[in-house]
C-alpha atoms as a PDB file:
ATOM      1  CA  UNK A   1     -58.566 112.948 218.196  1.00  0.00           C
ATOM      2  CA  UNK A   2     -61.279 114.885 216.064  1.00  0.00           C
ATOM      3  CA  UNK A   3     -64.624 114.297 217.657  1.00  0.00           C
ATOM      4  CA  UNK A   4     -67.031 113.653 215.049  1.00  0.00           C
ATOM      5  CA  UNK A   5     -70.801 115.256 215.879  1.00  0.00           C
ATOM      6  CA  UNK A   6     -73.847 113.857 214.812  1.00  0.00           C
ATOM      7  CA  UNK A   7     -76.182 116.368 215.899  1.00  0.00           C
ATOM      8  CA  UNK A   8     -74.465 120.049 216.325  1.00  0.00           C
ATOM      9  CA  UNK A   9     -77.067 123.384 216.371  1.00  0.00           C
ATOM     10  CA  UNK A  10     -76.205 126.586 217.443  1.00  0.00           C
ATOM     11  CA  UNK A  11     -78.097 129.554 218.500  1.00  0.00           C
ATOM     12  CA  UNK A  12     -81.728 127.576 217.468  1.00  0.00           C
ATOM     13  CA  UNK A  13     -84.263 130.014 218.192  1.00  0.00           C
ATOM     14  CA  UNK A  14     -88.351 129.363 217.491  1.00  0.00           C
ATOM     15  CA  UNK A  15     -91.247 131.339 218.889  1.00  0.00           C
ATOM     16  CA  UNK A  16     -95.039 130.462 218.785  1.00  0.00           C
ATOM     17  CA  UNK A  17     -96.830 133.461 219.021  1.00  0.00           C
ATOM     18  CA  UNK A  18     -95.805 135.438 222.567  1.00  0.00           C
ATOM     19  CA  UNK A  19     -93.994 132.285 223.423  1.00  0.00           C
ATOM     20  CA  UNK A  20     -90.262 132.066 222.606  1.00  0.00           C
ATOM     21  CA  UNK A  21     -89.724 128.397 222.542  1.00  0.00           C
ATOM     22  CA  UNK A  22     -86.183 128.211 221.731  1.00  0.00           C
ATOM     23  CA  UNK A  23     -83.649 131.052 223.003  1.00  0.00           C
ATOM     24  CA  UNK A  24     -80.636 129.968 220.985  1.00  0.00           C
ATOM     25  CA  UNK A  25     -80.253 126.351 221.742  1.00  0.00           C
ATOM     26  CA  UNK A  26     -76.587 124.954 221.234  1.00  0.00           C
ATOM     27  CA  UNK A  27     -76.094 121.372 221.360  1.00  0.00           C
ATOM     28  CA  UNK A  28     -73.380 119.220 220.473  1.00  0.00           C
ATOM     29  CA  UNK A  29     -74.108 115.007 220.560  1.00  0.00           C
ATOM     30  CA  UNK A  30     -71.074 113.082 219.798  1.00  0.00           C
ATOM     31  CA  UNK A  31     -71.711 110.024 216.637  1.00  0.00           C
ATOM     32  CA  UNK A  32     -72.552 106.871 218.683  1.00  0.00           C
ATOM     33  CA  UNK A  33     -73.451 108.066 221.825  1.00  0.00           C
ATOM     34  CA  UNK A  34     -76.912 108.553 223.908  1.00  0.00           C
ATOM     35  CA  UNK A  35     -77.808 112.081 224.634  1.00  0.00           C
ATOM     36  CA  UNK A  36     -80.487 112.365 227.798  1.00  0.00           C
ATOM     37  CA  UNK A  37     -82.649 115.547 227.071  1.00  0.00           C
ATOM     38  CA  UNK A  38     -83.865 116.593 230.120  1.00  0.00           C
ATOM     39  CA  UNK A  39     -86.082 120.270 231.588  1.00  0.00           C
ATOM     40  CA  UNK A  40     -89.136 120.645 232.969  1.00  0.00           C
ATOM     41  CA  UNK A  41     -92.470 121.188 231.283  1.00  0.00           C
ATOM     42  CA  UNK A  42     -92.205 123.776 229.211  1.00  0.00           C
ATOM     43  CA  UNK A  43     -88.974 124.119 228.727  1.00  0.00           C
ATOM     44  CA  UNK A  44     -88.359 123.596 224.959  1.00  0.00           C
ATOM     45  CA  UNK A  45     -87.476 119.944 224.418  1.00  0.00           C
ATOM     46  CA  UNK A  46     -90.339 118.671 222.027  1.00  0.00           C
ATOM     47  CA  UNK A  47     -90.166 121.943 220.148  1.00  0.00           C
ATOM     48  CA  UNK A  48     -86.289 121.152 219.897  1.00  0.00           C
ATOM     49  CA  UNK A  49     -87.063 117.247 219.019  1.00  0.00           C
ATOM     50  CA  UNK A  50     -89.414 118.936 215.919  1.00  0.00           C
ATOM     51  CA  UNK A  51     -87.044 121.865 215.037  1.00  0.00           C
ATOM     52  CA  UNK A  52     -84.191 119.224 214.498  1.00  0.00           C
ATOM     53  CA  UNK A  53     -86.215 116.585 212.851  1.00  0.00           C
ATOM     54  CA  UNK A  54     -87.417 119.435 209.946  1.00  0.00           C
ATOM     55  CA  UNK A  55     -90.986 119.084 211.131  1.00  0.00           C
ATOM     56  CA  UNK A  56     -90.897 122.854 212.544  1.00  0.00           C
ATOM     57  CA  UNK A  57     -88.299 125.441 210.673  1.00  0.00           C
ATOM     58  CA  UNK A  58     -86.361 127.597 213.217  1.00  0.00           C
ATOM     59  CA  UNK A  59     -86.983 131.031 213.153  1.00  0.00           C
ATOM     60  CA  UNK A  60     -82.717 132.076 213.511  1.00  0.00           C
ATOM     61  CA  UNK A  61     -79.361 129.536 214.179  1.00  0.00           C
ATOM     62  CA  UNK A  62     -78.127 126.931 212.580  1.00  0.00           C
ATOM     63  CA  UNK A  63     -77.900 123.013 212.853  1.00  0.00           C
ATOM     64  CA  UNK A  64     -76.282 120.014 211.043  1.00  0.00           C
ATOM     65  CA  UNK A  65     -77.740 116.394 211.729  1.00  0.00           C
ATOM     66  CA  UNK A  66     -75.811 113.234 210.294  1.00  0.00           C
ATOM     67  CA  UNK A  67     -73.657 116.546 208.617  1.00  0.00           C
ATOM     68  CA  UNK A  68     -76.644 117.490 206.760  1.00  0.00           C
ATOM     69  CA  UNK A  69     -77.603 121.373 207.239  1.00  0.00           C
ATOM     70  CA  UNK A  70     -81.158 121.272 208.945  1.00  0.00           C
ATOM     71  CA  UNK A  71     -82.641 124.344 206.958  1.00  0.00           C
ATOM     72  CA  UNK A  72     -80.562 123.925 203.113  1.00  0.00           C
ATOM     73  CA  UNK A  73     -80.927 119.689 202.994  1.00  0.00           C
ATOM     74  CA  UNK A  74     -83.909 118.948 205.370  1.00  0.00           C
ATOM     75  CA  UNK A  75     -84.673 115.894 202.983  1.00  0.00           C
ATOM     76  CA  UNK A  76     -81.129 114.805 203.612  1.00  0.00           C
ATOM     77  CA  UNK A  77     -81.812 114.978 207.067  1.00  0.00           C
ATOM     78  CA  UNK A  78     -84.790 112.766 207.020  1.00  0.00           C
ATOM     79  CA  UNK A  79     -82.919 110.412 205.455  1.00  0.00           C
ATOM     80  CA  UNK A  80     -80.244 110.224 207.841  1.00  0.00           C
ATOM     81  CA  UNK A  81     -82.809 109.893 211.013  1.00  0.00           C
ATOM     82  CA  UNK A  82     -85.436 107.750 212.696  1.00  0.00           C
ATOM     83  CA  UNK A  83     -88.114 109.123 215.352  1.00  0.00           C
ATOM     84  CA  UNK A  84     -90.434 107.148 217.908  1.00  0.00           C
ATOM     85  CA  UNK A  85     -92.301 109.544 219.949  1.00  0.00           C
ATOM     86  CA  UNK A  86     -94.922 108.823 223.015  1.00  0.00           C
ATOM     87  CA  UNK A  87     -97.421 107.885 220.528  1.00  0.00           C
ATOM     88  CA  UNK A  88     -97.305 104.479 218.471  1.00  0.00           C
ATOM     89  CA  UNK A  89     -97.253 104.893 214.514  1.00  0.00           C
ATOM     90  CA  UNK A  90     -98.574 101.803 213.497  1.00  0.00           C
ATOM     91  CA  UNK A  91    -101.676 100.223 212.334  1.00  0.00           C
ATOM     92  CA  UNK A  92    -103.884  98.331 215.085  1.00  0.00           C
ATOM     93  CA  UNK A  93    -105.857  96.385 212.624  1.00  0.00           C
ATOM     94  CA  UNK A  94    -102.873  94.435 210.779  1.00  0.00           C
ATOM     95  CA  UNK A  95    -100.359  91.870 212.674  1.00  0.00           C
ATOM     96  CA  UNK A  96     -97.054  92.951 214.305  1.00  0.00           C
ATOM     97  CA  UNK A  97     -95.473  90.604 211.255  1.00  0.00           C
ATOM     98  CA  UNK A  98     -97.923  92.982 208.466  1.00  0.00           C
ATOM     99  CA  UNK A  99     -96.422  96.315 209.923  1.00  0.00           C
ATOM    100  CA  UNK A 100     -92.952  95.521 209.701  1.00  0.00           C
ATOM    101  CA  UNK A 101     -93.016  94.201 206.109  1.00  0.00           C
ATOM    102  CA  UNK A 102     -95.086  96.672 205.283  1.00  0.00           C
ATOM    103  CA  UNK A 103     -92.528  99.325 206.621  1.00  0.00           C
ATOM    104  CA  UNK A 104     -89.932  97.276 204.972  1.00  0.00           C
ATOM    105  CA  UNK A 105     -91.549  97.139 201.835  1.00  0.00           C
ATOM    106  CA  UNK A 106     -91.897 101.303 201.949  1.00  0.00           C
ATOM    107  CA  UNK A 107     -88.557 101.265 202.684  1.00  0.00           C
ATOM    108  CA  UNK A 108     -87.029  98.870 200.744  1.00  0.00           C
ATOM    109  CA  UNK A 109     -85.756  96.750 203.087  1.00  0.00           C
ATOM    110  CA  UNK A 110     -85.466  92.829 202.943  1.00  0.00           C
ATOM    111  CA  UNK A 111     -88.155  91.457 204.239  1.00  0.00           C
ATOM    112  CA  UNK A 112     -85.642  89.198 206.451  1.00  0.00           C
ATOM    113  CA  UNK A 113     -84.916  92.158 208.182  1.00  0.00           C
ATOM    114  CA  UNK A 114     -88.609  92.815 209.699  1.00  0.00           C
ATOM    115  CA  UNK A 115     -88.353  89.226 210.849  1.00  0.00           C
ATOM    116  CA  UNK A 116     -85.228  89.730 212.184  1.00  0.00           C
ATOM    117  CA  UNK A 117     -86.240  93.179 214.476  1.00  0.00           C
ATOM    118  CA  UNK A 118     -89.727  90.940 215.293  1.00  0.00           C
ATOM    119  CA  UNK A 119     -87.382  88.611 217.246  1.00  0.00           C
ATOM    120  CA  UNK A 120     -84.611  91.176 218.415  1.00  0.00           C
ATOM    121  CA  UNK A 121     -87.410  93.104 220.183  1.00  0.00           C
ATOM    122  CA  UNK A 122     -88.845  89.866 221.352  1.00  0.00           C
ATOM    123  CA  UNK A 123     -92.319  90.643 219.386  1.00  0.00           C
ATOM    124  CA  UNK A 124     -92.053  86.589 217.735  1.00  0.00           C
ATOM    125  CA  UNK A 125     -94.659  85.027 219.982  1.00  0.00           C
ATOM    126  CA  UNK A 126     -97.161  87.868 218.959  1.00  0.00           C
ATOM    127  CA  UNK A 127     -96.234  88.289 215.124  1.00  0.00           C
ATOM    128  CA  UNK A 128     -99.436  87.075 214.524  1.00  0.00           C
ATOM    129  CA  UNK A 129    -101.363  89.117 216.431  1.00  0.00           C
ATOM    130  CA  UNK A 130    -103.366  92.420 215.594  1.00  0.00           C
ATOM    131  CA  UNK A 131    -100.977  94.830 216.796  1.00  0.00           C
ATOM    132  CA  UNK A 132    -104.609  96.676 218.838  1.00  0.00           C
ATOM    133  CA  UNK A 133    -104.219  93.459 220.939  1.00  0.00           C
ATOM    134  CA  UNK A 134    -100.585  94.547 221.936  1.00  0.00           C
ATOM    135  CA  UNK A 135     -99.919  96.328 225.346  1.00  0.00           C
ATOM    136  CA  UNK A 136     -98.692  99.644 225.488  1.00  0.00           C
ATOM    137  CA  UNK A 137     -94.967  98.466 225.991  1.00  0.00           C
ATOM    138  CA  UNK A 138     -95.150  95.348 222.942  1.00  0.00           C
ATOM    139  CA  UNK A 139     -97.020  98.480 220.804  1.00  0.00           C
ATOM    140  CA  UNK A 140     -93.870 100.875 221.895  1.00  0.00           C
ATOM    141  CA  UNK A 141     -91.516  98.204 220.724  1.00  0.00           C
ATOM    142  CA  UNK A 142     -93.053  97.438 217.601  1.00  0.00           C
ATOM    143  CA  UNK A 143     -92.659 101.462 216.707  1.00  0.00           C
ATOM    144  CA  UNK A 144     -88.922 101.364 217.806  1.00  0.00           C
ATOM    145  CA  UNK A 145     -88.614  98.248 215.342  1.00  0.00           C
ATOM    146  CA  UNK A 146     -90.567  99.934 212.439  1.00  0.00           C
ATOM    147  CA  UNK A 147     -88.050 103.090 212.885  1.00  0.00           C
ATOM    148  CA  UNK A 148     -84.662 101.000 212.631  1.00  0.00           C
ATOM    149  CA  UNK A 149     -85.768  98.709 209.898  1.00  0.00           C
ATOM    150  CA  UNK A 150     -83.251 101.104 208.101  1.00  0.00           C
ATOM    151  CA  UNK A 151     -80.679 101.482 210.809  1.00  0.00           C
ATOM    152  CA  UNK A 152     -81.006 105.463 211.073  1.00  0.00           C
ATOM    153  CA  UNK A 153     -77.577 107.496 211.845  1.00  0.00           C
ATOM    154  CA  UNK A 154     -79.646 109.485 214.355  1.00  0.00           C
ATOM    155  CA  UNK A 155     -82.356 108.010 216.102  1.00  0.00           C
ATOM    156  CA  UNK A 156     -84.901 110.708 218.023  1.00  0.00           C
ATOM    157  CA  UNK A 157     -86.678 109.032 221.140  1.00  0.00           C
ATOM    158  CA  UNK A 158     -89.366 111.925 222.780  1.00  0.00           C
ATOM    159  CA  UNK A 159     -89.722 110.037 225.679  1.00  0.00           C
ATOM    160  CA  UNK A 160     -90.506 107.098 224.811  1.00  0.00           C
ATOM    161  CA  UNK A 161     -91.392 105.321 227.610  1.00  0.00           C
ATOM    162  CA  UNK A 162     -94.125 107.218 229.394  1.00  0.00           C
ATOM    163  CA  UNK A 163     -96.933 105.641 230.674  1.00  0.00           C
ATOM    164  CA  UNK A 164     -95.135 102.261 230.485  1.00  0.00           C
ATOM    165  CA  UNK A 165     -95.041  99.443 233.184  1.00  0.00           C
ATOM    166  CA  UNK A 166     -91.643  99.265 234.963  1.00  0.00           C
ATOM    167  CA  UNK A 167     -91.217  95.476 232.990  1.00  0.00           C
ATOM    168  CA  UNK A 168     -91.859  97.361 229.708  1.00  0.00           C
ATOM    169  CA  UNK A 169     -89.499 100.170 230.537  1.00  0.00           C
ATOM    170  CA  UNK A 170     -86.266  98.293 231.341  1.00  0.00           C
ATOM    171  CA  UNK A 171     -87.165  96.460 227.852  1.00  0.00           C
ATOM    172  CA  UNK A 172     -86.986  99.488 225.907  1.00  0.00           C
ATOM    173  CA  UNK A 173     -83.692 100.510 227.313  1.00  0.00           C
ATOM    174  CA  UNK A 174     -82.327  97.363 226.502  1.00  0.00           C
ATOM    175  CA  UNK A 175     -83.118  98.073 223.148  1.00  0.00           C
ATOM    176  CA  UNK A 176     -81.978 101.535 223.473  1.00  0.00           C
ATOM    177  CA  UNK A 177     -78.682 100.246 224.483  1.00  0.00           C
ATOM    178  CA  UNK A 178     -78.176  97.732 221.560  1.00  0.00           C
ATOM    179  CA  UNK A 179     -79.147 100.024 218.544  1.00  0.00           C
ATOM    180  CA  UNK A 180     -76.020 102.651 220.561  1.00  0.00           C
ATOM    181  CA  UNK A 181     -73.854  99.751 220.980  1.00  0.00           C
ATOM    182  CA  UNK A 182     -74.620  98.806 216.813  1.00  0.00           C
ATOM    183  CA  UNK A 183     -73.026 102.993 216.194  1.00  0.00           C
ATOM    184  CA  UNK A 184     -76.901 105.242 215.888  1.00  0.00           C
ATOM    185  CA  UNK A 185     -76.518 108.001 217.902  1.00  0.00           C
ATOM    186  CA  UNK A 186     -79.431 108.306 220.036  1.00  0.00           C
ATOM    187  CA  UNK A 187     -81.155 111.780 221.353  1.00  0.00           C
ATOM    188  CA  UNK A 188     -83.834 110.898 223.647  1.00  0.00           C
ATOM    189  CA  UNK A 189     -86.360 113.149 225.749  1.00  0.00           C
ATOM    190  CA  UNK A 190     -87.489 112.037 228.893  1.00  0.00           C
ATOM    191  CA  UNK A 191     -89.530 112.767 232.033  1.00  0.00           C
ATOM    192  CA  UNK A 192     -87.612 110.082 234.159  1.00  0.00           C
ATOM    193  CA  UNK A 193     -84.716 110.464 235.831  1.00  0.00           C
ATOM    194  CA  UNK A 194     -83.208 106.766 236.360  1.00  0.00           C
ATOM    195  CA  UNK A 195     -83.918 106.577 232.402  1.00  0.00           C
ATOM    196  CA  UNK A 196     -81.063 109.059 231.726  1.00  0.00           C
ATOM    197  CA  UNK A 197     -79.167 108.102 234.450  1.00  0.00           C
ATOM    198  CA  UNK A 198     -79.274 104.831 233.457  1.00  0.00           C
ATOM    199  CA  UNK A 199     -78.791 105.321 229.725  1.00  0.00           C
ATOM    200  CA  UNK A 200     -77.253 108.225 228.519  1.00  0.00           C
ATOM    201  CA  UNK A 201     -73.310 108.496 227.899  1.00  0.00           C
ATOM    202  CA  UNK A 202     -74.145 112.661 228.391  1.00  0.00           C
ATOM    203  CA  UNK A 203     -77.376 114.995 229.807  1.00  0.00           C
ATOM    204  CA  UNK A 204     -78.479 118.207 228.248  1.00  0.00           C
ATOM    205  CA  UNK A 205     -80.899 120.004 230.899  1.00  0.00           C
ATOM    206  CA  UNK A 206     -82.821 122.731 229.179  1.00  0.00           C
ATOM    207  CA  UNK A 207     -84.350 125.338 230.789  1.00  0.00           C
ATOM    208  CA  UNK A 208     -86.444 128.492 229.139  1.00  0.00           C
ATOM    209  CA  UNK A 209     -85.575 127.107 225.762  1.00  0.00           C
ATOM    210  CA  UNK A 210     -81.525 127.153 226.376  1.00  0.00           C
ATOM    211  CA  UNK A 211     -78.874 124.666 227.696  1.00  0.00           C
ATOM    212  CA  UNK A 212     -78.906 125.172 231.127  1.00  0.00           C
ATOM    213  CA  UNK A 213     -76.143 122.467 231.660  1.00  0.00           C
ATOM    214  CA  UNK A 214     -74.299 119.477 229.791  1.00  0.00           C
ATOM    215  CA  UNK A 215     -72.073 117.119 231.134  1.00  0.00           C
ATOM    216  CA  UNK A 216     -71.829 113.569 231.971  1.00  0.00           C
ATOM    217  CA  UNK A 217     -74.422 112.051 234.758  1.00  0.00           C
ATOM    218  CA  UNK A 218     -70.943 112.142 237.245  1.00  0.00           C
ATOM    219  CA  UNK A 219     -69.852 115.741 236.322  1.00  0.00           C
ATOM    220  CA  UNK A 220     -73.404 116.757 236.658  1.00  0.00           C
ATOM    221  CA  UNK A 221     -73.840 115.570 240.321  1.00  0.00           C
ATOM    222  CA  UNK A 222     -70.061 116.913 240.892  1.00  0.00           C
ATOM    223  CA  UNK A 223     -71.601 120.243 240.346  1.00  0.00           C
ATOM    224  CA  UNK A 224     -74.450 120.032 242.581  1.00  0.00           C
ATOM    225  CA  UNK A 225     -72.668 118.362 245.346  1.00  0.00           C
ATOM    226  CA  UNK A 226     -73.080 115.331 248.034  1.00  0.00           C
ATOM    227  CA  UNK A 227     -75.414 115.446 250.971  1.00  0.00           C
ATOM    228  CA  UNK A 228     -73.813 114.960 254.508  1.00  0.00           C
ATOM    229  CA  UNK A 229     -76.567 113.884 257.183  1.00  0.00           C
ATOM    230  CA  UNK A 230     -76.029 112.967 260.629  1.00  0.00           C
ATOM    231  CA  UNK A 231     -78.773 112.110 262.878  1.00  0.00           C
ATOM    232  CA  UNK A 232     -78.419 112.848 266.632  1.00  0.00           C
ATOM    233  CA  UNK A 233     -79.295 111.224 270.158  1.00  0.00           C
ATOM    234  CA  UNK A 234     -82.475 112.502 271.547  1.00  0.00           C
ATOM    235  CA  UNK A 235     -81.029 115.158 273.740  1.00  0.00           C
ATOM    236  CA  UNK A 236     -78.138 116.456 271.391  1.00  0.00           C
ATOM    237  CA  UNK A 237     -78.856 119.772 270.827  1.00  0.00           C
ATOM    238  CA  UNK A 238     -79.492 120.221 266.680  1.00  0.00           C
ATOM    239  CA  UNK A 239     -78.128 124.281 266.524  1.00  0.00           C
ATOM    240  CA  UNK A 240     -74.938 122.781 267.184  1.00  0.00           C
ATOM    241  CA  UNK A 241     -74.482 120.265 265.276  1.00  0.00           C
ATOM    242  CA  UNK A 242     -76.082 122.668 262.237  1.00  0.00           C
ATOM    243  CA  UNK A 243     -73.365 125.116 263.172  1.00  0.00           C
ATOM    244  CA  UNK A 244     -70.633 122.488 262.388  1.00  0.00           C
ATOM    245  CA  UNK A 245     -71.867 121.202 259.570  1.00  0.00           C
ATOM    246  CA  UNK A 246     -72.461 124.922 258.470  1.00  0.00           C
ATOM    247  CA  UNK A 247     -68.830 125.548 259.098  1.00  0.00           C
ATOM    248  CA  UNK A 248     -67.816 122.320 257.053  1.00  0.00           C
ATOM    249  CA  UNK A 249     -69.563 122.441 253.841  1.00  0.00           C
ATOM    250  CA  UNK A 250     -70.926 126.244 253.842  1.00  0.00           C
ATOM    251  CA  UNK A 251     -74.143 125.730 252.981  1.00  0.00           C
ATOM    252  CA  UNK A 252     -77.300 126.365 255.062  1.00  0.00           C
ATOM    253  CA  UNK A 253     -77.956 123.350 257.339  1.00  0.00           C
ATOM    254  CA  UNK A 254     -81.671 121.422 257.341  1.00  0.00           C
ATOM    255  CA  UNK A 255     -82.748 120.536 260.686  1.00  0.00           C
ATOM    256  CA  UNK A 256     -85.215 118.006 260.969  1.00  0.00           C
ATOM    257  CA  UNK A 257     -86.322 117.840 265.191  1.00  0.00           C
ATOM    258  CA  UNK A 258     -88.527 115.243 264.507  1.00  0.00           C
ATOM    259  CA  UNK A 259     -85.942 112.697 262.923  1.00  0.00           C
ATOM    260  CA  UNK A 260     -83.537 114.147 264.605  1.00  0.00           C
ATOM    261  CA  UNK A 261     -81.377 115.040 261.981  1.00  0.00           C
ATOM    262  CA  UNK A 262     -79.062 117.801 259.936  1.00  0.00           C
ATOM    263  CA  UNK A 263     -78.210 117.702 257.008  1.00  0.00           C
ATOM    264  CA  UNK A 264     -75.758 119.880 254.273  1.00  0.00           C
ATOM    265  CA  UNK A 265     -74.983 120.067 250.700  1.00  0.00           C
ATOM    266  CA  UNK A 266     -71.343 120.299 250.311  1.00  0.00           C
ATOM    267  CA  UNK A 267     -69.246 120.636 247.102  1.00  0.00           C
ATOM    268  CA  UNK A 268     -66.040 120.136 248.993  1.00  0.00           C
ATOM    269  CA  UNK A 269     -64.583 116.186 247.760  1.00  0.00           C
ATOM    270  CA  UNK A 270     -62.152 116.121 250.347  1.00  0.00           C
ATOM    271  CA  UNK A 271     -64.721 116.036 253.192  1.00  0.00           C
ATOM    272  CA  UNK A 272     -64.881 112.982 254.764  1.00  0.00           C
ATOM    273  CA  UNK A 273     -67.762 111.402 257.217  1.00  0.00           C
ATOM    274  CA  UNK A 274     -65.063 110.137 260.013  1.00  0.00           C
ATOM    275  CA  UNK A 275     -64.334 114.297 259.990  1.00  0.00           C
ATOM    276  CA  UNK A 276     -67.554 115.190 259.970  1.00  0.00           C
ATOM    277  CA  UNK A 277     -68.341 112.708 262.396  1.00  0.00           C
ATOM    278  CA  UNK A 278     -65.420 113.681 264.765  1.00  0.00           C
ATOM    279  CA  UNK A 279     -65.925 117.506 264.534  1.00  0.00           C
ATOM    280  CA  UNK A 280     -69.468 117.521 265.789  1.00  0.00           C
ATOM    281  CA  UNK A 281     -68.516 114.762 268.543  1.00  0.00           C
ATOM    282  CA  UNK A 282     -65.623 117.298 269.740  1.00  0.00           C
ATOM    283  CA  UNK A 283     -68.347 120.400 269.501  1.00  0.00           C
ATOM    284  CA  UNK A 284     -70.186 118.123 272.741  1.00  0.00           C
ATOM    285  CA  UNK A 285     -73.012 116.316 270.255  1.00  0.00           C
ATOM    286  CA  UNK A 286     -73.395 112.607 270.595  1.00  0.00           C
ATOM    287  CA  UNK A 287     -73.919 110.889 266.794  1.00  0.00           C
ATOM    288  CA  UNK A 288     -75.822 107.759 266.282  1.00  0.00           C
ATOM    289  CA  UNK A 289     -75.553 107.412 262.598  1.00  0.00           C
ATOM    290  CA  UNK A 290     -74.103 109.465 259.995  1.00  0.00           C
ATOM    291  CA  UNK A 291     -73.757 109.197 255.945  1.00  0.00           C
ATOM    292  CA  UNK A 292     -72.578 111.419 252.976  1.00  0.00           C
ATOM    293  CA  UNK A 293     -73.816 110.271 249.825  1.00  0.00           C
ATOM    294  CA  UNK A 294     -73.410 111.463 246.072  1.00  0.00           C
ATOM    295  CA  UNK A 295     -76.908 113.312 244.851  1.00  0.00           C
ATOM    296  CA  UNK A 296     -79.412 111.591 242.691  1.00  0.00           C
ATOM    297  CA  UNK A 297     -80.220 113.004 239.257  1.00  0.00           C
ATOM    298  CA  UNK A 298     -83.273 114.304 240.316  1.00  0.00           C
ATOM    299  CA  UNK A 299     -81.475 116.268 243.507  1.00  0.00           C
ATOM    300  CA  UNK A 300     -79.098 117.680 240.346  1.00  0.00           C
ATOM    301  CA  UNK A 301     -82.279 118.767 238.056  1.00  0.00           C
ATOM    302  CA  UNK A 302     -84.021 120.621 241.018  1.00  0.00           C
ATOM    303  CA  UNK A 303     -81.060 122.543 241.473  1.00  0.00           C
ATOM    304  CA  UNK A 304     -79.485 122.966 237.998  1.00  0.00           C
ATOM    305  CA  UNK A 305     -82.830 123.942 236.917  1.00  0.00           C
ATOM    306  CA  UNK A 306     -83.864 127.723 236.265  1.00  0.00           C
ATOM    307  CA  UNK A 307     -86.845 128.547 237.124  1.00  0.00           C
ATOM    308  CA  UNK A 308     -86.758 132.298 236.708  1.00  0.00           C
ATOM    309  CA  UNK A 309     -88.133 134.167 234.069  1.00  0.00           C
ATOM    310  CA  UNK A 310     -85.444 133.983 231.136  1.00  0.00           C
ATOM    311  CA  UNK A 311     -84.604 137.043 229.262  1.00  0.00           C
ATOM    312  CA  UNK A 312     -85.416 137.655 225.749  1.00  0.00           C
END
């Protein structure tokens, strides 16, 4: 089967100045799914967010959103997307009810549909309300609503949920989730870890303005590896234990004399802890506990991660 792409670029390149934002960035976001955007600061991902939402023209490559071409049909672009960045578009002064019909009016919408999103976002109880009496996460909301009153093919989050209480977060992704489940393909930026874990179908890590890696959360953390730790009796002697996990996974141990423990990346998946456990009991060191766990997403970014100087 044909996959169909709702955001495809190729060799996007944009420089500020002395700064070369973009180094030929290729991405390639499948209609319908969530795309995690991840790097560290600096890395190119809000200058990618505004090169492929027409707000900044790329200097060189190419890019089709919603299968309009980014640089020949920008406005066809715009109409095809929706984006909800850090910072709340709407207007303190009128009601949570006022913005959305006033959106809707802009946009031509029915006006049933503003009072529809008011209660899908669970923004009823304060539709009467100035929306400068809202709290950061009911303000965030009430953006996400204005930007769907259209549904949008392609809906641009730039992280979207910074600065939010934990409450407010999980709301947002369970709106992020229903506007994916309803078919708009989401691209969002982020900062947090669990947030892309949690809600992206594939990751793009970005690094000196290129695709470092892309894969799904589980192929990403199959490339980095698990973590093997065993943690010793108090007169086990650590060297030997390090040389048997060294031997095992062939990576450089991490000895910790004050836990007590050593630990080991290791890439291998047929490695087992009763092996593990049983190799450094026959090498004469006593083990009182012992576990080999998949990374987290933040182990993966840490290591996936670049940070040398890239090349021109």
């Amino acid at each position: 089967m044909t996959t169909t792409y709702a955001v495809l670029s190729e060799g996007l390149r944009k420089r500020y100045g002395d700064v070369q934002a973009l180094r030929g960035l290729d991405l390639a976001v499948p209609e319908g799914s969530v795309c995690g955007v991840l790097g560290p600061n600096g890395a190119g991902k809000t200058t990618a967010v505004r090169v492929l939402t027409t707000l900044v023209r790329p200097d060189a490559g190419s890019a089709r959103i919603a299968g309009h071409d980014l640089v020949r049909d920008p406005a066809g672009v715009r109409r095809a997307i929706a984006v909800t960045g850090q910072h709340t578009s709407v207007d303190g002064d009128l009601t949570g009810a006022e913005n959305l019909r006033l959106f809707a009016r802009l946009l031509r919408a029915p006006r049933s549909r503003a009072d529809e999103l008011l209660d899908r976002f669970g923004l009823t109880t304060a539709a009467g309300r100035p929306a400068r009496t809202y709290s950061g996460g009911m303000r965030r909301r009430l953006d996400l609503a204005a930007s769907v009153l259209v549904p949008p093919r392609v809906l641009f989050l730039d992280e979207p949920t910074t600065g939010l209480d934990p409450h407010s977060r999980n709301g947002m992704w369970d709106a992020v989730r229903e506007l994916a489940s309803g078919g708009t393909t989401v691209l969002l930026t982020t900062q947090y870890l669990e947030e892309a874990d949690r809600l992206a179908d594939d990751i793009v890590l970005i690094d000196g303005g290129r695709v470092a890696q892309q894969g799904t959360p589980a192929q990403l953390k199959a490339l980095v590896g698990g973590y093997a730790e065993v943690s010793l009796a108090p007169s086990a002697p650590l060297d030997a234990a390090a040389a048997v996990l060294d031997r095992l996974t062939g990576s450089a141990p991490v000895l910790d004399p004050e836990r007590r423990t050593v630990g080991a990346v290791t890439t291998d998946p047929t490695l087992t802890l009763p092996r593990i456990v049983r190799e450094i009991d026959a090498a004469g060191v006593l083990v009182v506990d012992a576990s080999l766990r998949p990374p987290t997403l933040d182990e993966v970014f840490l290591r996936l991660t670049d940070r040398k100087e890239p090349a021109p």
